[in-house]
C-alpha atoms as a PDB file:
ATOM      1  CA  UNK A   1       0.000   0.000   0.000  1.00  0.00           C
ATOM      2  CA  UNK A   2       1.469   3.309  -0.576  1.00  0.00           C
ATOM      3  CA  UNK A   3       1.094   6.046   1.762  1.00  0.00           C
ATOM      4  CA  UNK A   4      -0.313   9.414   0.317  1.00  0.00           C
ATOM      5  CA  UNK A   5      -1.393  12.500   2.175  1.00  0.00           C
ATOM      6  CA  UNK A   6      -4.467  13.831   1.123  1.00  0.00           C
ATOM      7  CA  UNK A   7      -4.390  17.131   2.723  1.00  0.00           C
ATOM      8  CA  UNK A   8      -2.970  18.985  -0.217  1.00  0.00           C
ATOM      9  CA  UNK A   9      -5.313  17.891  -2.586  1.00  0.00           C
ATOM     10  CA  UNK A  10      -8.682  18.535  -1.000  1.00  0.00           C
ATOM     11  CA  UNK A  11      -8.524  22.129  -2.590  1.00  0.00           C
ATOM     12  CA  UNK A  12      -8.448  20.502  -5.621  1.00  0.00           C
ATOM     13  CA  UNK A  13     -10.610  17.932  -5.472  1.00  0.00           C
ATOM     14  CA  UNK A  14     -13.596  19.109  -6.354  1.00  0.00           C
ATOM     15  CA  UNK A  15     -12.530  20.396  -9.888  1.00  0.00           C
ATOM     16  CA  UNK A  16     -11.966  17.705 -11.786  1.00  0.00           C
ATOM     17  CA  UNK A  17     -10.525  19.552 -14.899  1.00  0.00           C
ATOM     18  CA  UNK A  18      -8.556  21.337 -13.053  1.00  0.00           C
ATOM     19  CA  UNK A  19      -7.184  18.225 -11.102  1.00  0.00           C
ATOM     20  CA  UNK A  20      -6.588  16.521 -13.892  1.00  0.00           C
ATOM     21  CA  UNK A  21      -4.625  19.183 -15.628  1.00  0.00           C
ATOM     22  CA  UNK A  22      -2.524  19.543 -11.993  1.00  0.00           C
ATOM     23  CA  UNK A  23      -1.956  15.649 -11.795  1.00  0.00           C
ATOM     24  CA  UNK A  24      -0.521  15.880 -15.781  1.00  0.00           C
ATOM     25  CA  UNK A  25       1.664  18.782 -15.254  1.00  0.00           C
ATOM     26  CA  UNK A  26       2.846  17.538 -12.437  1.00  0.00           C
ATOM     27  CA  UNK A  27       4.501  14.445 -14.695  1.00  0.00           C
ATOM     28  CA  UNK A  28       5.717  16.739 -16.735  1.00  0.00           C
ATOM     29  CA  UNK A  29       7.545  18.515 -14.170  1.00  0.00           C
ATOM     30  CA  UNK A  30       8.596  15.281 -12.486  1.00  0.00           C
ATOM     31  CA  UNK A  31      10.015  14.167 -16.273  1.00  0.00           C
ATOM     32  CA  UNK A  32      11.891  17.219 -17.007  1.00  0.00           C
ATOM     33  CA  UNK A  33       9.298  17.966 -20.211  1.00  0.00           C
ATOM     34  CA  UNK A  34       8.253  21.333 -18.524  1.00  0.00           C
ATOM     35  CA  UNK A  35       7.834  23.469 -15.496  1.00  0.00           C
ATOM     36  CA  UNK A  36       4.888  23.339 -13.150  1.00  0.00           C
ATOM     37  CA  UNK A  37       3.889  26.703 -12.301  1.00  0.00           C
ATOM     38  CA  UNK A  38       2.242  28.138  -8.947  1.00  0.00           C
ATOM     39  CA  UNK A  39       0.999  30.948 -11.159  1.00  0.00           C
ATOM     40  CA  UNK A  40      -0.858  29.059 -13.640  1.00  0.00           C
ATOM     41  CA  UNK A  41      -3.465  27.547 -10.862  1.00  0.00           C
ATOM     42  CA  UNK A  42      -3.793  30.350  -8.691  1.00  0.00           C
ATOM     43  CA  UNK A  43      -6.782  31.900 -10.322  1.00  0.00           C
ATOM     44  CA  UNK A  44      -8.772  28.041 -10.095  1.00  0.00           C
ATOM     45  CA  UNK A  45      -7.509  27.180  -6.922  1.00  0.00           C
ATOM     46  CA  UNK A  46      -7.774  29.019  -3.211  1.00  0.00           C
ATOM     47  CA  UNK A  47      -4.886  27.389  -2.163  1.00  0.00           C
ATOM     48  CA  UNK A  48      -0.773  28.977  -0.983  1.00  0.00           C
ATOM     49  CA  UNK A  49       1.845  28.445  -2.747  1.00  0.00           C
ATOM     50  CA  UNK A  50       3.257  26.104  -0.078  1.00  0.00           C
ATOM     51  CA  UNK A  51      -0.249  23.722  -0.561  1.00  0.00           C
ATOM     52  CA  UNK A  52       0.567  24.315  -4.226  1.00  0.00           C
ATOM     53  CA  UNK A  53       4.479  22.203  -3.690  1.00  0.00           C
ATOM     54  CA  UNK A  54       2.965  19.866  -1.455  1.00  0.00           C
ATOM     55  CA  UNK A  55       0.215  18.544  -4.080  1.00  0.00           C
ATOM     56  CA  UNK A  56       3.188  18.357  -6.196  1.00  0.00           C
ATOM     57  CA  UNK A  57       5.525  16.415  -4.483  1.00  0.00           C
ATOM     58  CA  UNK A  58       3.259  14.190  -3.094  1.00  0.00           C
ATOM     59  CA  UNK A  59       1.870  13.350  -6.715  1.00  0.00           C
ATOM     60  CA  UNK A  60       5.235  13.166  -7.522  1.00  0.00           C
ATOM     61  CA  UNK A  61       6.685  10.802  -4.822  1.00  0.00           C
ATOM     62  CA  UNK A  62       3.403   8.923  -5.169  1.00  0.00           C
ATOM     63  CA  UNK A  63       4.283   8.348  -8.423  1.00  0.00           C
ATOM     64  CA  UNK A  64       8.236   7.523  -8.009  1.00  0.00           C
ATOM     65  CA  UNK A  65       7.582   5.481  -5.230  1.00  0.00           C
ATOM     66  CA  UNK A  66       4.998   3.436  -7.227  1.00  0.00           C
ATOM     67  CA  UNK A  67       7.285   2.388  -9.733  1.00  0.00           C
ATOM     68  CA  UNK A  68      10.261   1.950  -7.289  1.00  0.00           C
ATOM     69  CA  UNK A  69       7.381  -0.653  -5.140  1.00  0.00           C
ATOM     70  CA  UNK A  70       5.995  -2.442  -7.968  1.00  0.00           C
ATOM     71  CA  UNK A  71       3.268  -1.309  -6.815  1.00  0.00           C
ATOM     72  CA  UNK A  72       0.360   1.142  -6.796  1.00  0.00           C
ATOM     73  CA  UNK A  73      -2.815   0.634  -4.608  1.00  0.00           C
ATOM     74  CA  UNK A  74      -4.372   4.172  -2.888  1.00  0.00           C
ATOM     75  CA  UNK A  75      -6.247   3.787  -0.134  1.00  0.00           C
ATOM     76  CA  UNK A  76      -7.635   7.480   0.472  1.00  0.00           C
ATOM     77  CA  UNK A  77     -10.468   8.213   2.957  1.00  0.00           C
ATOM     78  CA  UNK A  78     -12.257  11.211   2.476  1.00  0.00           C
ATOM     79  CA  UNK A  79     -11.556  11.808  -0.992  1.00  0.00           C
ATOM     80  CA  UNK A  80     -14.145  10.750  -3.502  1.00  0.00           C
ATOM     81  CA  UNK A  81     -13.580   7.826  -6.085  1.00  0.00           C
ATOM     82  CA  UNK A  82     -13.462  10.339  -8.915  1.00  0.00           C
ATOM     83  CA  UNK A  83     -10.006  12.142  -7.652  1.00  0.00           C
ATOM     84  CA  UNK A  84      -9.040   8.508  -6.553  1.00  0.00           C
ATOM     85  CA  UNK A  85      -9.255   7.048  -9.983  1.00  0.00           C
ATOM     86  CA  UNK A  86      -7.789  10.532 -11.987  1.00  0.00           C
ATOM     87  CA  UNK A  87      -5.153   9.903  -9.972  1.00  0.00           C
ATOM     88  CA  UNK A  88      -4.792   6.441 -10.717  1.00  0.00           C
ATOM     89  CA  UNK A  89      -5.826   7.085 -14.509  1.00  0.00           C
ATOM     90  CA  UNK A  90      -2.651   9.561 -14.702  1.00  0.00           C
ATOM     91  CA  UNK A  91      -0.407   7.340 -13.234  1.00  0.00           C
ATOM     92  CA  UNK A  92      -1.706   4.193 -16.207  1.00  0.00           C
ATOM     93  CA  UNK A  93      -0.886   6.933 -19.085  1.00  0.00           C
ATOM     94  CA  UNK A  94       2.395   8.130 -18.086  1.00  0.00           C
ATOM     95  CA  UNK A  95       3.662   4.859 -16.234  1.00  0.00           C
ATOM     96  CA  UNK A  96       6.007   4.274 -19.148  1.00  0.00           C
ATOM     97  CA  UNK A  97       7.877   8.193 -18.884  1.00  0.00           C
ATOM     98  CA  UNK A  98       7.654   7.448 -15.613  1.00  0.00           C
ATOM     99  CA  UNK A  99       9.525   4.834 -15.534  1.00  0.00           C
ATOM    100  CA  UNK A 100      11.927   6.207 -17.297  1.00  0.00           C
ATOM    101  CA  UNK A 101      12.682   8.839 -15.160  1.00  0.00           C
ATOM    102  CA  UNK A 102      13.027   6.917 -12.073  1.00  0.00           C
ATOM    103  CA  UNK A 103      15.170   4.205 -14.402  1.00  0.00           C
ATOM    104  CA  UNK A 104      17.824   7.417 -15.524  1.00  0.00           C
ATOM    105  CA  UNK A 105      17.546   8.702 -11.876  1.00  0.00           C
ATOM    106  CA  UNK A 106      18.776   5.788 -10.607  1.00  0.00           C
ATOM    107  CA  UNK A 107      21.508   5.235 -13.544  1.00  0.00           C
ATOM    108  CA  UNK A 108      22.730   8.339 -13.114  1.00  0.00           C
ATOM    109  CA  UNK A 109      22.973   8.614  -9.446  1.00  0.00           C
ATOM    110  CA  UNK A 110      25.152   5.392  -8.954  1.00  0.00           C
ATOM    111  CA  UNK A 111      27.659   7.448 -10.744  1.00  0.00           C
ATOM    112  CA  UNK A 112      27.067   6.213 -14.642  1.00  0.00           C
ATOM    113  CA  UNK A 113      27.488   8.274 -18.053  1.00  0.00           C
ATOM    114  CA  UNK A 114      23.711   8.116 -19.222  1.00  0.00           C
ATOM    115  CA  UNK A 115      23.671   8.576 -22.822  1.00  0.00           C
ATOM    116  CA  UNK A 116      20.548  11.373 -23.484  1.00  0.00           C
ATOM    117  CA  UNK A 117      21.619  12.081 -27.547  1.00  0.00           C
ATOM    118  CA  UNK A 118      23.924  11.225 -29.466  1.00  0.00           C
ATOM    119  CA  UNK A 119      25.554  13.081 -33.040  1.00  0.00           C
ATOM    120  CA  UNK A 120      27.172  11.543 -35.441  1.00  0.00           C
ATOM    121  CA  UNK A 121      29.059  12.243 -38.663  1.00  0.00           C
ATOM    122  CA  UNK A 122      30.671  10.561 -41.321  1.00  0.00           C
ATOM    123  CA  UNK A 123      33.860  12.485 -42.460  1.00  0.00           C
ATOM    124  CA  UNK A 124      36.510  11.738 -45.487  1.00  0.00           C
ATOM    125  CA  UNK A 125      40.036  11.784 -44.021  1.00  0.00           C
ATOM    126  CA  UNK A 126      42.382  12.736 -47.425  1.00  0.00           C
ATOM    127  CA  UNK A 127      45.709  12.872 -45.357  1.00  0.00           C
ATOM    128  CA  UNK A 128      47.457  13.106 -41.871  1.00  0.00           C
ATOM    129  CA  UNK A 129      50.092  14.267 -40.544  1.00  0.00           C
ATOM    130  CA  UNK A 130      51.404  10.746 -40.495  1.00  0.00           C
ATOM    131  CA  UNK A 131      50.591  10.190 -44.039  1.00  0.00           C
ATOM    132  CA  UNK A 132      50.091  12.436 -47.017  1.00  0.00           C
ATOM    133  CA  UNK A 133      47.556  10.293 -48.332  1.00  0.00           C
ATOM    134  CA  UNK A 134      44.819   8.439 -46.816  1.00  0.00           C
ATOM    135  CA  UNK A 135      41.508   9.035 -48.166  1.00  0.00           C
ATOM    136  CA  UNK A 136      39.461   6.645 -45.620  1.00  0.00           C
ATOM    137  CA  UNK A 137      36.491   7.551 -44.150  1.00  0.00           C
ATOM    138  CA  UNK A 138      35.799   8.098 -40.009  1.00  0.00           C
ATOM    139  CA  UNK A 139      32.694   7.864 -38.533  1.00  0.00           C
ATOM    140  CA  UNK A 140      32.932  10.912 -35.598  1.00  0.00           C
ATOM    141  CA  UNK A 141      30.253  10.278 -32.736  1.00  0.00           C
ATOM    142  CA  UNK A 142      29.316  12.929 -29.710  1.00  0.00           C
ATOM    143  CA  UNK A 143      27.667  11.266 -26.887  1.00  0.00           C
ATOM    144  CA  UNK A 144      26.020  13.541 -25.135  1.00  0.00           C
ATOM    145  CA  UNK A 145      25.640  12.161 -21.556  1.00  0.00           C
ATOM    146  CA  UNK A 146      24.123  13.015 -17.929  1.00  0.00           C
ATOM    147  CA  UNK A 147      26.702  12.184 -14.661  1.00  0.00           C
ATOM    148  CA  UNK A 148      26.012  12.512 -11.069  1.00  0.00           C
ATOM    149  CA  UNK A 149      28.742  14.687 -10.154  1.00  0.00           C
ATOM    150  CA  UNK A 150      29.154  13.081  -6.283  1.00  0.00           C
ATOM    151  CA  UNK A 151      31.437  15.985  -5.204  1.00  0.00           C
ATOM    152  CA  UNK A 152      28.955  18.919  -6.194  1.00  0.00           C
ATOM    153  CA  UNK A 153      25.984  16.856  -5.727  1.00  0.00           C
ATOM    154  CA  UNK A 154      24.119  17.890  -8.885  1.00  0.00           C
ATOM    155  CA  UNK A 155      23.735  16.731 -12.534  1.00  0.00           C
ATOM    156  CA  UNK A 156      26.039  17.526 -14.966  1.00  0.00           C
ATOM    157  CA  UNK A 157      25.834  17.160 -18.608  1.00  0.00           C
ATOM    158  CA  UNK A 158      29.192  16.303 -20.444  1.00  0.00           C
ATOM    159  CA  UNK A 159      30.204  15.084 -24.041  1.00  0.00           C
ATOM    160  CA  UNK A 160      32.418  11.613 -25.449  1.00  0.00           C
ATOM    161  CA  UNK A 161      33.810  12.420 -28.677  1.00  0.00           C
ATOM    162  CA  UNK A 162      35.559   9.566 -30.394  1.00  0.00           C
ATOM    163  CA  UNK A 163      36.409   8.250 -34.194  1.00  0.00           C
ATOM    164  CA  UNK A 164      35.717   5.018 -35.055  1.00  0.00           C
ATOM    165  CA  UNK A 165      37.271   3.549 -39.315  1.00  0.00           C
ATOM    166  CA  UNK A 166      35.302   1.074 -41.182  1.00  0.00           C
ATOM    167  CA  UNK A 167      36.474  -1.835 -39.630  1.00  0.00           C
ATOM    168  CA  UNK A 168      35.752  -0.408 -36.106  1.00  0.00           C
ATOM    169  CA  UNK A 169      31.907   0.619 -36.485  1.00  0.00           C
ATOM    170  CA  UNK A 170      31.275  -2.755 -38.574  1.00  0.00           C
ATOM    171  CA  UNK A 171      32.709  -4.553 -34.869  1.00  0.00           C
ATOM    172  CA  UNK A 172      30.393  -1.851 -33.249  1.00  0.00           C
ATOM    173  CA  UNK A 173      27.217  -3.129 -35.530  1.00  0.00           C
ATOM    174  CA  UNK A 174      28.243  -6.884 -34.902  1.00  0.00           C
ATOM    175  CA  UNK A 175      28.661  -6.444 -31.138  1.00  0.00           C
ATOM    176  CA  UNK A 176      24.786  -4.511 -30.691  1.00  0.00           C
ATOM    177  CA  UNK A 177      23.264  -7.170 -32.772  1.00  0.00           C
ATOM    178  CA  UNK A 178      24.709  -9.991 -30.814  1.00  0.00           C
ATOM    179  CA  UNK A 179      23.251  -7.619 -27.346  1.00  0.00           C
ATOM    180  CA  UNK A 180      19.902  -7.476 -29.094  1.00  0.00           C
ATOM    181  CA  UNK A 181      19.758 -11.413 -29.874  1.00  0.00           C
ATOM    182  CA  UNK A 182      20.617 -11.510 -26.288  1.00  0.00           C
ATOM    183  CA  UNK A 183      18.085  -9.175 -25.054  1.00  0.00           C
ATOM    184  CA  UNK A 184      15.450 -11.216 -27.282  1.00  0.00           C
ATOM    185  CA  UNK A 185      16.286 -14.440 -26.079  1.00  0.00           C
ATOM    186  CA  UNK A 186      16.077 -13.511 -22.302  1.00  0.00           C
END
């Protein structure tokens, strides 16, 4: 059973558009996709700003700790079934970029390079400074990554740059194949 507080929502509660939009913004904010803003509920809602962070918080550890449990059951008193299952009704729609948040969270906290994009570009080498002549072509990827930086205890976004020849990103297309097989087969 997961433990919710239901004191921050009972403002809410009885506007069920309104709720609804709160409960969706509120994964948004929890995903990084936007910002949930105080200002843009004030109007609906008689409610402080400091009722306004709790709602969101608690939707949003709700949430987190849902897919960290394996698990989501409410058990509200007080409340009626209508907010219960809008909550519940968010939480089936964005289970999936929910999911993974809390996966990269947890990735990135134990102190691994997340990969979040990556560039690539194919370029014609025609000479070095080794050799006049070359002419072979390099395959130049940027992965742009996400660290947990322990020391300053924040994100931090950095870049891997490397080159990879022919013969290098054909071992790089034979190795992912063999980890999707794998993947398959498990």
């Amino acid at each position: 059973m997961t433990a919710f507080n239901v004191y921050p929502f009972l403002k809410i509660s009885n506007n069920v558009p309104v709720l609804s939009k709160f409960l969706h913004e509120s994964v948004d904010d929890l995903i990084g996709k936007s910002t949930l803003n105080f200002n843009n509920y004030n109007s609906d809602i008689e409610w402080t700003p400091e009722d306004f962070e709790k709602a969101k918080k608690e939707i949003q550890n709700l949430y987190r700790n849902a897919i960290n449990n394996k698990e989501f059951k409410l058990d509200i008193k007080d409340v009626n079934s209508e907010v219960i299952k809008l909550i519940e009704d968010c939480f089936t729609v964005r289970k999936s970029e929910i999911i993974q948040k809390v996966l990269k969270d947890g990735i990135v906290k134990n102190g691994h390079n997340l990969v979040d994009n990556i560039d690539w570009r194919l370029k014609w080498v025609m000479g070095s400074s080794k050799l006049a002549t070359i002419r072979e072509p390099l395959l130049q990827v940027d992965l742009h990554c996400t660290k947990f930086d322990r020391e300053e205890n924040e994100m931090k976004n950095n870049t891997v740059n490397f080159e990879m020849d022919i013969k290098q990103v054909n071992n790089l297309i034979n190795e992912l194949s063999s980890v999707q097989k794998e993947l398959e087969h498990s």
